[in-house]
PDB file of N, CA and C in Angstrom:
ATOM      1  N   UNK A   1      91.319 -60.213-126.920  1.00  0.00           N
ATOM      2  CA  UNK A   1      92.434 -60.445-127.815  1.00  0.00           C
ATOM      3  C   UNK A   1      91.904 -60.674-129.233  1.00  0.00           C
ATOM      4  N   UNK A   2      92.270 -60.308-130.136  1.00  0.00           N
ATOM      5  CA  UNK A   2      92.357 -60.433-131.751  1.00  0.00           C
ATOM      6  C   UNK A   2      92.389 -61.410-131.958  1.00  0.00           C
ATOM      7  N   UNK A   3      91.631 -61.836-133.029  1.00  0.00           N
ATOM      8  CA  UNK A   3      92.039 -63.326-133.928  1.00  0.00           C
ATOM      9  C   UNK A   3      92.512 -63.514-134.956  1.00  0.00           C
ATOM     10  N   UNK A   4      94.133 -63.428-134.460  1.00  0.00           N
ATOM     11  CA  UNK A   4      94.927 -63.405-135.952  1.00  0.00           C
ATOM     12  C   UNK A   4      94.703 -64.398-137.109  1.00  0.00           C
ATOM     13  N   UNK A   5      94.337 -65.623-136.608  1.00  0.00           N
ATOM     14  CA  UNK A   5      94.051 -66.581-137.770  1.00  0.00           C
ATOM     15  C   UNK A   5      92.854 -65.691-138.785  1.00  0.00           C
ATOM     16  N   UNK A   6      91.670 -65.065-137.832  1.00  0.00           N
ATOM     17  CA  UNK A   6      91.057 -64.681-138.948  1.00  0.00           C
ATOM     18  C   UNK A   6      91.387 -63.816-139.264  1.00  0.00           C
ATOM     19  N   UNK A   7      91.996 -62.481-138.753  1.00  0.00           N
ATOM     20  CA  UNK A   7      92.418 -61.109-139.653  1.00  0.00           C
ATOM     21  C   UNK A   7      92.881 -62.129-140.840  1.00  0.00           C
ATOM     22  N   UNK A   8      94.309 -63.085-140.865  1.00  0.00           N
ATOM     23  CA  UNK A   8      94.617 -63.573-141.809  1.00  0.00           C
ATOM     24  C   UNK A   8      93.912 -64.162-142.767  1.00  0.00           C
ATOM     25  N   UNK A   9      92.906 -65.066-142.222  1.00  0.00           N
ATOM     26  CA  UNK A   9      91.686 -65.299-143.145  1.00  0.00           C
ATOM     27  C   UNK A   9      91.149 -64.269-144.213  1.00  0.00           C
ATOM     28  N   UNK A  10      90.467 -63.123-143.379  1.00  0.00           N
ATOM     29  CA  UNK A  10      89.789 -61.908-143.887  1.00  0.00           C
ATOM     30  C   UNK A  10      90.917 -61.052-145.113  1.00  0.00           C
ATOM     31  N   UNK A  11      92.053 -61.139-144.493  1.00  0.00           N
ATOM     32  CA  UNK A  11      93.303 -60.096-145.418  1.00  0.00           C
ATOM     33  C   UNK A  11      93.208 -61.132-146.712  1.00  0.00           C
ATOM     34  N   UNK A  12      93.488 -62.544-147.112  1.00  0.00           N
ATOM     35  CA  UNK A  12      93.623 -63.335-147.863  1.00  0.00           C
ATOM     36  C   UNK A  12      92.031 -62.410-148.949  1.00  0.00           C
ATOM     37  N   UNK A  13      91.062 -62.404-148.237  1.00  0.00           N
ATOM     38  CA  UNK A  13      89.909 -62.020-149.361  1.00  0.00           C
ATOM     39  C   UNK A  13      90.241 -60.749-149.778  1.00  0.00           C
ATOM     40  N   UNK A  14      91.173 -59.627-149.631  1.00  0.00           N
ATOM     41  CA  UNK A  14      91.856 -58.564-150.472  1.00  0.00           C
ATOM     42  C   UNK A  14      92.097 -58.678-151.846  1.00  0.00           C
ATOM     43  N   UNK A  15      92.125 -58.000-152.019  1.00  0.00           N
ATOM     44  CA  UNK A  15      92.498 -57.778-153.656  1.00  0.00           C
ATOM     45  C   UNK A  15      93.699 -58.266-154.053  1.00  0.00           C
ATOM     46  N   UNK A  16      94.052 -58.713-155.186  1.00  0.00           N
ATOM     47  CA  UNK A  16      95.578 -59.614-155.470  1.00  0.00           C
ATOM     48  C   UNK A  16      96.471 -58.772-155.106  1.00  0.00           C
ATOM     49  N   UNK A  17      96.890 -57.585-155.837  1.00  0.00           N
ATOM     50  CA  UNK A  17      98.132 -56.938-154.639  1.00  0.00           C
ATOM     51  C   UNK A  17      98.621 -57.126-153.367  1.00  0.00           C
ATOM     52  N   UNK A  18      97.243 -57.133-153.047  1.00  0.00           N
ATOM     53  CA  UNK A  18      97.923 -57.127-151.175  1.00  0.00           C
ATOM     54  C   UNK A  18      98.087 -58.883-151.135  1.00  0.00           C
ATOM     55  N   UNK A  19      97.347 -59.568-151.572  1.00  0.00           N
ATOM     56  CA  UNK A  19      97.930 -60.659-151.200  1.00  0.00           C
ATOM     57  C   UNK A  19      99.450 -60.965-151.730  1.00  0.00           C
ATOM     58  N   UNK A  20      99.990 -60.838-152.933  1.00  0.00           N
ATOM     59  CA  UNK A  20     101.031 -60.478-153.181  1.00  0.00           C
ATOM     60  C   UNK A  20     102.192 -60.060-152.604  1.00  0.00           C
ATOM     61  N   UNK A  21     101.777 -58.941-152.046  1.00  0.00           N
ATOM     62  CA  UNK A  21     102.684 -58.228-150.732  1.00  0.00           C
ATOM     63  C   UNK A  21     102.741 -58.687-149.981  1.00  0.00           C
ATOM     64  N   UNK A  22     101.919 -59.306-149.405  1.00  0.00           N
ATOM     65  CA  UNK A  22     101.701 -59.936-147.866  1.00  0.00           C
ATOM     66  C   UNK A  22     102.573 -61.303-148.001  1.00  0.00           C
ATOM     67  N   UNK A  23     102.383 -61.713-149.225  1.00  0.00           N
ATOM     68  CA  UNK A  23     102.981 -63.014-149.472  1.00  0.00           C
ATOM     69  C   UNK A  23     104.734 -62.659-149.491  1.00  0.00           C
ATOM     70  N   UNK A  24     104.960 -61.637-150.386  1.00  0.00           N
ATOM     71  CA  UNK A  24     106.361 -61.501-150.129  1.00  0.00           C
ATOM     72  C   UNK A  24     106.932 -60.709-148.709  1.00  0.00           C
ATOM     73  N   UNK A  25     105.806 -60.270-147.876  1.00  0.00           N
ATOM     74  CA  UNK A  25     106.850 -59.766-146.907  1.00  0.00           C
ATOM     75  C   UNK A  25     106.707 -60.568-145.700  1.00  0.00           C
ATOM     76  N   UNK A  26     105.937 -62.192-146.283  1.00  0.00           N
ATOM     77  CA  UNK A  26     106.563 -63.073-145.067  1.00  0.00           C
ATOM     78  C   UNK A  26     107.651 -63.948-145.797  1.00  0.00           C
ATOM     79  N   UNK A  27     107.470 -63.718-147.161  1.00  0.00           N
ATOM     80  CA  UNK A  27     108.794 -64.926-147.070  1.00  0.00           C
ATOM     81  C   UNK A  27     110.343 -63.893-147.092  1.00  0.00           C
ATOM     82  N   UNK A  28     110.239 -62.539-146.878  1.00  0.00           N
ATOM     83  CA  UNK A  28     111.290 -61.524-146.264  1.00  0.00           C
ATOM     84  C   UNK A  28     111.636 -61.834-145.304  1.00  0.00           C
ATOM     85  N   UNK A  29     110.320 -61.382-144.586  1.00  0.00           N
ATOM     86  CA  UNK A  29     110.568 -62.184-143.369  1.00  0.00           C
ATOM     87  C   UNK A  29     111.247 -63.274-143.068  1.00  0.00           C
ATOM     88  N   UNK A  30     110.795 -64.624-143.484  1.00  0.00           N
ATOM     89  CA  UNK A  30     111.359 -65.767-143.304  1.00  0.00           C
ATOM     90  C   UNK A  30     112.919 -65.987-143.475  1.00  0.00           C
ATOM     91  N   UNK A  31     113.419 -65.519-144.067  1.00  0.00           N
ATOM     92  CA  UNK A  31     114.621 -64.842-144.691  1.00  0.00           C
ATOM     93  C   UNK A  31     115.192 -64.311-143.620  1.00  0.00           C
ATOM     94  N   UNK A  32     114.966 -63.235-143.657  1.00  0.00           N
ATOM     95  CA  UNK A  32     115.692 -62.678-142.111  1.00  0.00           C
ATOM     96  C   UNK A  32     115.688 -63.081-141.239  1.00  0.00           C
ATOM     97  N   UNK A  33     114.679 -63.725-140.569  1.00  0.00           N
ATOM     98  CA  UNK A  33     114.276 -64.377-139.554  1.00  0.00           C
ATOM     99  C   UNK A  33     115.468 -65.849-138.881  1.00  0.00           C
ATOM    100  N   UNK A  34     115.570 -66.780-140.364  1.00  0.00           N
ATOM    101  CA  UNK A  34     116.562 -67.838-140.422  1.00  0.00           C
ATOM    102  C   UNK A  34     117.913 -67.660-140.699  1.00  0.00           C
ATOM    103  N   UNK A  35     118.208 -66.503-141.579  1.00  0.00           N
ATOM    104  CA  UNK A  35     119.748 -66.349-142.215  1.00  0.00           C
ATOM    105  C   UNK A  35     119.907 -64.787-141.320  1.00  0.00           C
ATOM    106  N   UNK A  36     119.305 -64.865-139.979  1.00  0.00           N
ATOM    107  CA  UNK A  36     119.764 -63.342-139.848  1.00  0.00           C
ATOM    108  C   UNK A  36     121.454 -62.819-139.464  1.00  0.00           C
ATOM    109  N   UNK A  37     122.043 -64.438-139.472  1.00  0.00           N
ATOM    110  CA  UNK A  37     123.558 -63.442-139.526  1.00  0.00           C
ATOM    111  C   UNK A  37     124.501 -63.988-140.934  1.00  0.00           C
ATOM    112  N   UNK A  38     123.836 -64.326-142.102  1.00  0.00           N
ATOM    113  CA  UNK A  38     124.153 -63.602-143.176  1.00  0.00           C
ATOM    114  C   UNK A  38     123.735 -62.809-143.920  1.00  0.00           C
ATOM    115  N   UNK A  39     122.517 -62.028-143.312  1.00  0.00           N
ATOM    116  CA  UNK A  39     122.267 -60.732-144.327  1.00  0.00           C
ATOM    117  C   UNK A  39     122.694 -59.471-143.903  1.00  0.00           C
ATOM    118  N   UNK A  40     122.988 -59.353-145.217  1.00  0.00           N
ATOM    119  CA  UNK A  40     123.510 -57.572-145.005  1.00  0.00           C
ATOM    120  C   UNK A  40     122.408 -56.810-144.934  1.00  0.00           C
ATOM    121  N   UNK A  41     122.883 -56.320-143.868  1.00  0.00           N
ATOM    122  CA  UNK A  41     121.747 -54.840-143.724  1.00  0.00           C
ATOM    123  C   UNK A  41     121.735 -53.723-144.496  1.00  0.00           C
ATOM    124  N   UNK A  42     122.456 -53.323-145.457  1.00  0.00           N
ATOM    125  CA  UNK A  42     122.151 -52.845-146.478  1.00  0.00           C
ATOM    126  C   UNK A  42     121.207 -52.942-147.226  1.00  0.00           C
ATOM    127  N   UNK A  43     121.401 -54.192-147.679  1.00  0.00           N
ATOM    128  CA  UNK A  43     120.292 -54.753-148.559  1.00  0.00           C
ATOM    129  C   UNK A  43     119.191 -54.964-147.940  1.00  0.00           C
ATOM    130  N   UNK A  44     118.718 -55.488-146.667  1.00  0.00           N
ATOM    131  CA  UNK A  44     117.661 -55.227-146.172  1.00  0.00           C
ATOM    132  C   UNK A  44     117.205 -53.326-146.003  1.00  0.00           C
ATOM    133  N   UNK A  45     118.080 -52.835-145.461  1.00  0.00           N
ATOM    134  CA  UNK A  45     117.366 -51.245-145.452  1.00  0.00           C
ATOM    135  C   UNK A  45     116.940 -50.919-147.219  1.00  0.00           C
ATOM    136  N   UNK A  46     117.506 -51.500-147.976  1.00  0.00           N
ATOM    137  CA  UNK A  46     117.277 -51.333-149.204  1.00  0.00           C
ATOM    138  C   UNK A  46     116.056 -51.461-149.881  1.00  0.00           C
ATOM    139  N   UNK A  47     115.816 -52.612-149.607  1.00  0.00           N
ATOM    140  CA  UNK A  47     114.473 -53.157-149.777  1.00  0.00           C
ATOM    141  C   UNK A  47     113.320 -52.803-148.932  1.00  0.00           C
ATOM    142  N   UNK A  48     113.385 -52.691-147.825  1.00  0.00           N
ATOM    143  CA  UNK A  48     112.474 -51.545-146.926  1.00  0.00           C
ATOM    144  C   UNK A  48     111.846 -50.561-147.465  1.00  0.00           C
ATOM    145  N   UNK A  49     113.383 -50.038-147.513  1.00  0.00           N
ATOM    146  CA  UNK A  49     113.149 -48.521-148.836  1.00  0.00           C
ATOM    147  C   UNK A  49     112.819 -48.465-149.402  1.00  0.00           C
ATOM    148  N   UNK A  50     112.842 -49.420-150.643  1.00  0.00           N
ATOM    149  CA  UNK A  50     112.296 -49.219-151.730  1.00  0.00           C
ATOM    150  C   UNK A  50     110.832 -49.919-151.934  1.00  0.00           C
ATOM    151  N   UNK A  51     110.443 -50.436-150.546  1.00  0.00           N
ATOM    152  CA  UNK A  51     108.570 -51.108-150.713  1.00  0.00           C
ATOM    153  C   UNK A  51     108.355 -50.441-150.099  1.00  0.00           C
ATOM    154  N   UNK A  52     108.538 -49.639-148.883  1.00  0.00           N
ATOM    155  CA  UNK A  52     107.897 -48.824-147.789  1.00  0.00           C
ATOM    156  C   UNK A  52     106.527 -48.888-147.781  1.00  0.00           C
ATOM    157  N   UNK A  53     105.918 -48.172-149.297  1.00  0.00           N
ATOM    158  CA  UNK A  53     104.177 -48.096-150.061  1.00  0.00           C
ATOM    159  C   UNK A  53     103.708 -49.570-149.598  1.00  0.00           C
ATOM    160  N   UNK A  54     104.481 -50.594-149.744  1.00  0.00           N
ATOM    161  CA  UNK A  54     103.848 -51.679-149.213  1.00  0.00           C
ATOM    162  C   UNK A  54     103.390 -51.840-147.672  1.00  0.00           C
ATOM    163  N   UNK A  55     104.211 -51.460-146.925  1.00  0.00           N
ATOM    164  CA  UNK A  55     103.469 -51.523-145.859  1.00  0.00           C
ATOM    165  C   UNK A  55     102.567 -50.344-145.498  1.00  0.00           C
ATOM    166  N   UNK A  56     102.792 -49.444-145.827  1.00  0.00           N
ATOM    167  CA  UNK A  56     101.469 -48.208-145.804  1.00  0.00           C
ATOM    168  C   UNK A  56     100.060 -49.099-146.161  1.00  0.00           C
ATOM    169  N   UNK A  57     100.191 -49.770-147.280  1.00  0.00           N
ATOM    170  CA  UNK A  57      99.173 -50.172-148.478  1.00  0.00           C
ATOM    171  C   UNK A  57      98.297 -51.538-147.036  1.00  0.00           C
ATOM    172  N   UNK A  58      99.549 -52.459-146.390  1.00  0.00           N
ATOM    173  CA  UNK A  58      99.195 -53.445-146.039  1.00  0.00           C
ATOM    174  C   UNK A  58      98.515 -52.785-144.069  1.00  0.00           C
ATOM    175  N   UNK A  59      98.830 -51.527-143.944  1.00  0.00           N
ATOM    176  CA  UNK A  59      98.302 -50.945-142.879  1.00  0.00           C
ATOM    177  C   UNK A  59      96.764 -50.711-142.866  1.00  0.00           C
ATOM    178  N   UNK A  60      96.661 -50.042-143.852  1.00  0.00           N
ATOM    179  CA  UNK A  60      95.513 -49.077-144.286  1.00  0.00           C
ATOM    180  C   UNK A  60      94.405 -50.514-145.024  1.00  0.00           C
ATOM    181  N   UNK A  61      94.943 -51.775-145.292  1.00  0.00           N
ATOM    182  CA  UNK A  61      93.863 -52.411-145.653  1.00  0.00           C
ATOM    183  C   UNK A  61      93.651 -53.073-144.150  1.00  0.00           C
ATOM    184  N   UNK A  62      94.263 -53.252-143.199  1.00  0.00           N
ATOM    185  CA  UNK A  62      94.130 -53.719-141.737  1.00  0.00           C
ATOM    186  C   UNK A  62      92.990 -52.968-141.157  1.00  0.00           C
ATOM    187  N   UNK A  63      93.696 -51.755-141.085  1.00  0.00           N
ATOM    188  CA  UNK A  63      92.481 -50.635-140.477  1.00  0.00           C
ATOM    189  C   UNK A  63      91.473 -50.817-140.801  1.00  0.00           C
ATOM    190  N   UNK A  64      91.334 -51.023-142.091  1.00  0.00           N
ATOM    191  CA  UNK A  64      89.980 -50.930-143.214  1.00  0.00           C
ATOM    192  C   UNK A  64      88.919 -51.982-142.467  1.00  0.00           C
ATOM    193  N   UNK A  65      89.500 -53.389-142.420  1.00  0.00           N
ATOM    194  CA  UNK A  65      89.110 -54.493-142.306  1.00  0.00           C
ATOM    195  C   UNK A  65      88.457 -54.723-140.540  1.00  0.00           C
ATOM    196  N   UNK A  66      89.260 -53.248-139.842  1.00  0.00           N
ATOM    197  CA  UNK A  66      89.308 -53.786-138.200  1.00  0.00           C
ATOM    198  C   UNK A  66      88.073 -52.633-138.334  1.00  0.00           C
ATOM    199  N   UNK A  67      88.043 -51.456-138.800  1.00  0.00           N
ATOM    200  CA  UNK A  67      86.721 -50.900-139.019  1.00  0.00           C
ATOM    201  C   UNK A  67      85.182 -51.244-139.052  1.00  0.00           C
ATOM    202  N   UNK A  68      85.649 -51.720-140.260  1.00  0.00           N
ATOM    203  CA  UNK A  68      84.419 -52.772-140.624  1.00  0.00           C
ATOM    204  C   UNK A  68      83.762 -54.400-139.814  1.00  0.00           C
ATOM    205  N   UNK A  69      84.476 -54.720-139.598  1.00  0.00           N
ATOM    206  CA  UNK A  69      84.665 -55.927-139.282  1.00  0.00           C
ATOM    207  C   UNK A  69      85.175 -56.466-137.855  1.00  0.00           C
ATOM    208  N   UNK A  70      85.666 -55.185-136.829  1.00  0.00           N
ATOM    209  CA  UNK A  70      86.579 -55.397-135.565  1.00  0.00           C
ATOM    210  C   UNK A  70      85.844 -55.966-134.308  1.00  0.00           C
ATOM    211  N   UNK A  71      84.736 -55.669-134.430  1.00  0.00           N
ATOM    212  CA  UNK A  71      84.056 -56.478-133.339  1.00  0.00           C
ATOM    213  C   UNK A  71      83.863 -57.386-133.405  1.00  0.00           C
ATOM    214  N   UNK A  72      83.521 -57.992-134.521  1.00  0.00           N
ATOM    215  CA  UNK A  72      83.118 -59.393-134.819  1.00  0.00           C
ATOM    216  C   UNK A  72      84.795 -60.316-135.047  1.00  0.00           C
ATOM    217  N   UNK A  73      85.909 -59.523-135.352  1.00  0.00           N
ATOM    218  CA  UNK A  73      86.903 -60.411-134.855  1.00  0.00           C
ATOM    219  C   UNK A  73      87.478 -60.370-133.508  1.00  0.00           C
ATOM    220  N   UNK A  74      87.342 -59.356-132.634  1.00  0.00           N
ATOM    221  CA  UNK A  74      87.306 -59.142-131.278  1.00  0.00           C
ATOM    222  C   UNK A  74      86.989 -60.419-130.548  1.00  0.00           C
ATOM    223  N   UNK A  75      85.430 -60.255-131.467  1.00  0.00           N
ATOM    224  CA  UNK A  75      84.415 -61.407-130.342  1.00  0.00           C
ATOM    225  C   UNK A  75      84.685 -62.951-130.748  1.00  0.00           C
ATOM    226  N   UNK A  76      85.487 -63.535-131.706  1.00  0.00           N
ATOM    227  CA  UNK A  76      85.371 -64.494-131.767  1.00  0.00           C
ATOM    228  C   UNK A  76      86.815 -65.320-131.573  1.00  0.00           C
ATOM    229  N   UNK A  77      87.530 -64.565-130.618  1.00  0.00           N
ATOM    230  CA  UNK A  77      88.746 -64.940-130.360  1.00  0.00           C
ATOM    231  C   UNK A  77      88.400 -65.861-128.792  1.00  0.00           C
TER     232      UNK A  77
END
């Protein structure tokens, strides 16, 4: 099993963008998560839409990181 604490650890040493992103698409998250029956789904597909690049961006630095780095977070779970 993965060690999400450290992927999270490791993602935090990214470049400010992604922390940025990462930062706003948990407090999206959080958002939806607590008020999920007052948001309009509009506005959520909206916003999806219009970051999409963000999660491409926040994929491709995962991969990057599980590349480099995947055994040694593998092994220390």
């Amino acid at each position: 099993m993965v060690d999400k604490t450290l992927i999270l650890r490791k993602l935090a040493e990214l470049d400010l963008y992604l922390r940025q992103v990462t930062a706003k698409m948990a407090k999206f998250r959080n958002i939806v998560v607590h008020h999920y029956g007052g948001i309009d789904a509009e506005i959520v597909v909206g916003i999806l839409k219009k970051n999409l690049g963000d999660f491409s961006a926040f994929e491709a630095s995962i991969l990057s990181l599980l590349e480099r780095e995947g055994d040694h977070i593998v092994a220390s779970s």
